[in-house]
C-alpha atoms as a PDB file:
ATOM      1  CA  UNK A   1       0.912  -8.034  -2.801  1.00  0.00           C
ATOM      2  CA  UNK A   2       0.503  -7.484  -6.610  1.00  0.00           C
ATOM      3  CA  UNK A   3      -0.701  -4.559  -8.648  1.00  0.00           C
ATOM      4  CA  UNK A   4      -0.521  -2.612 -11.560  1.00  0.00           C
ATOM      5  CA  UNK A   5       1.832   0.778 -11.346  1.00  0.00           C
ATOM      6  CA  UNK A   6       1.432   2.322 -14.995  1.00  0.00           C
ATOM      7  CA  UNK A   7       0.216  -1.071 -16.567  1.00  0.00           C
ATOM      8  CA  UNK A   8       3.685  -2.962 -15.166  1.00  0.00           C
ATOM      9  CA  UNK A   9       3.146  -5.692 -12.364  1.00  0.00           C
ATOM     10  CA  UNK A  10       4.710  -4.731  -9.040  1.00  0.00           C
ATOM     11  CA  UNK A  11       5.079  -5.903  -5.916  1.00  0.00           C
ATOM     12  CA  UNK A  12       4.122  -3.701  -2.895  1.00  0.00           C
ATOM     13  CA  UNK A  13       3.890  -4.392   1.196  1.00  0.00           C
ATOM     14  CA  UNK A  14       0.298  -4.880   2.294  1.00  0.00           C
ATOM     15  CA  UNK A  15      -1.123  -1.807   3.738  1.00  0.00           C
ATOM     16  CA  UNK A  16       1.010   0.984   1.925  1.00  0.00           C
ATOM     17  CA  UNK A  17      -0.579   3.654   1.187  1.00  0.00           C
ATOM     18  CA  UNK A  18      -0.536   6.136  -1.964  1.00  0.00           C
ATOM     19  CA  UNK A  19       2.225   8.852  -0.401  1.00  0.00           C
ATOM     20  CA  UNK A  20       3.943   5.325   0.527  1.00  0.00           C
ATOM     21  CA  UNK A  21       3.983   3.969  -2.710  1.00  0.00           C
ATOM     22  CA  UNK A  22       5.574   7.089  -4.128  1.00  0.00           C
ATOM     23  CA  UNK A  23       7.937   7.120  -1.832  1.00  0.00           C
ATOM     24  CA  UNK A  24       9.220   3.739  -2.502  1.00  0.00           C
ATOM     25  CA  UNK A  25       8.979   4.646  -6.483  1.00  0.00           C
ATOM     26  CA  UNK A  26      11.015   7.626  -5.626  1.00  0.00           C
ATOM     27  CA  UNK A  27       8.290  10.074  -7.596  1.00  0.00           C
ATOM     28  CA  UNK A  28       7.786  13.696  -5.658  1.00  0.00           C
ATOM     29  CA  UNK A  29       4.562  14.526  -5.368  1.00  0.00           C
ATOM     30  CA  UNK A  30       4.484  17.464  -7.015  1.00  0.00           C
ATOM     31  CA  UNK A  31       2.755  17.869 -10.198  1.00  0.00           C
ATOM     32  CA  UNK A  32       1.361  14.359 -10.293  1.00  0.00           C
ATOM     33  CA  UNK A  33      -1.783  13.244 -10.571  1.00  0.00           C
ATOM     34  CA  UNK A  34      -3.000   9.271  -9.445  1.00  0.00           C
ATOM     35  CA  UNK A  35      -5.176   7.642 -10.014  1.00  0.00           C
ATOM     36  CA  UNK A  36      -6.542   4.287  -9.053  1.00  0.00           C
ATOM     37  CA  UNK A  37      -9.093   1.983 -10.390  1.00  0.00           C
ATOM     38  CA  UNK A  38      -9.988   4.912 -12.935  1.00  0.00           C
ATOM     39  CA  UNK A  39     -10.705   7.224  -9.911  1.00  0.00           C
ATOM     40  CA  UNK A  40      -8.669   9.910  -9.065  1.00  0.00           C
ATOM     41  CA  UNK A  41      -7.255  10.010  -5.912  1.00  0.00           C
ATOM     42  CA  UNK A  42      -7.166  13.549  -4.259  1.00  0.00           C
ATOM     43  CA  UNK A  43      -3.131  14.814  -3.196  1.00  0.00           C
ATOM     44  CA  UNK A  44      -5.103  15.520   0.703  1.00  0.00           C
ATOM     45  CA  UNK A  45      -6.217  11.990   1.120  1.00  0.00           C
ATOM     46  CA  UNK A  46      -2.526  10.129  -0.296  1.00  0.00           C
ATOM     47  CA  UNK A  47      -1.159   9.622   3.043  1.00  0.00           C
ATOM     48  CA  UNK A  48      -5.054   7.812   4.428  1.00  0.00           C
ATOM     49  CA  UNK A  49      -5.863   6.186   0.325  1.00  0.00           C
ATOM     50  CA  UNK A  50      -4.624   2.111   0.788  1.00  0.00           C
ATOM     51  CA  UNK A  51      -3.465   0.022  -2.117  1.00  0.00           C
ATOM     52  CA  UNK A  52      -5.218  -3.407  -2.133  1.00  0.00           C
ATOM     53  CA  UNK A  53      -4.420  -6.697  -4.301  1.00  0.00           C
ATOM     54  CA  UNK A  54      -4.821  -5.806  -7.471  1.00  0.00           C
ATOM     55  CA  UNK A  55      -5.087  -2.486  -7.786  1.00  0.00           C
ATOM     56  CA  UNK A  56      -4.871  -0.730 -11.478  1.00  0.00           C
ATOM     57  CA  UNK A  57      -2.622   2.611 -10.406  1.00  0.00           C
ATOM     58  CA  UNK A  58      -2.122   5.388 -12.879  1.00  0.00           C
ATOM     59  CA  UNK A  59       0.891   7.641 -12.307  1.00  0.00           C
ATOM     60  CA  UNK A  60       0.918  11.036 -14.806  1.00  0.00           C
ATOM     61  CA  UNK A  61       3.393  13.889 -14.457  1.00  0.00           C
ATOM     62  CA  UNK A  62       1.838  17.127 -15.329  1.00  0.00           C
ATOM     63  CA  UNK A  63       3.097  19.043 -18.713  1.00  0.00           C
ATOM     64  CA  UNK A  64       2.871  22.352 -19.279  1.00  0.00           C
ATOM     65  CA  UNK A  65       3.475  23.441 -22.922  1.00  0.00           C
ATOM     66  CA  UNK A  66       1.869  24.550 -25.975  1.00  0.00           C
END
């Protein structure tokens, strides 16, 4: 199925779910925020949160600095 990682088409297995997703982009988990849709997804719920067709999916890295 087709959505939107970051504002670049992909396409992703029907079903995955958020922790899936960033396991097939390779991204640890740590110090990442997503968001889907404009919501945020919480880190607890990753592994239960599905994609669907479509999807908008927003992938930050936390920055510290100053």
């Amino acid at each position: 199925m087709k959505v939107y990682v970051n504002g670049e088409p992909r396409e992703v297995e029907d079903g995955i779910t958020v922790k899936g997703l960033l396991e097939h982009l390779r991204i640890e988990p740590a110090g990442i925020a997503v968001e889907i849709n404009r919501e945020i997804v919480p880190r607890g719920t990753h592994g239960k949160r599905t994609i669907n067709e479509g999807d908008r999916i927003e992938i930050v890295r936390m920055v510290g600095g100053g």
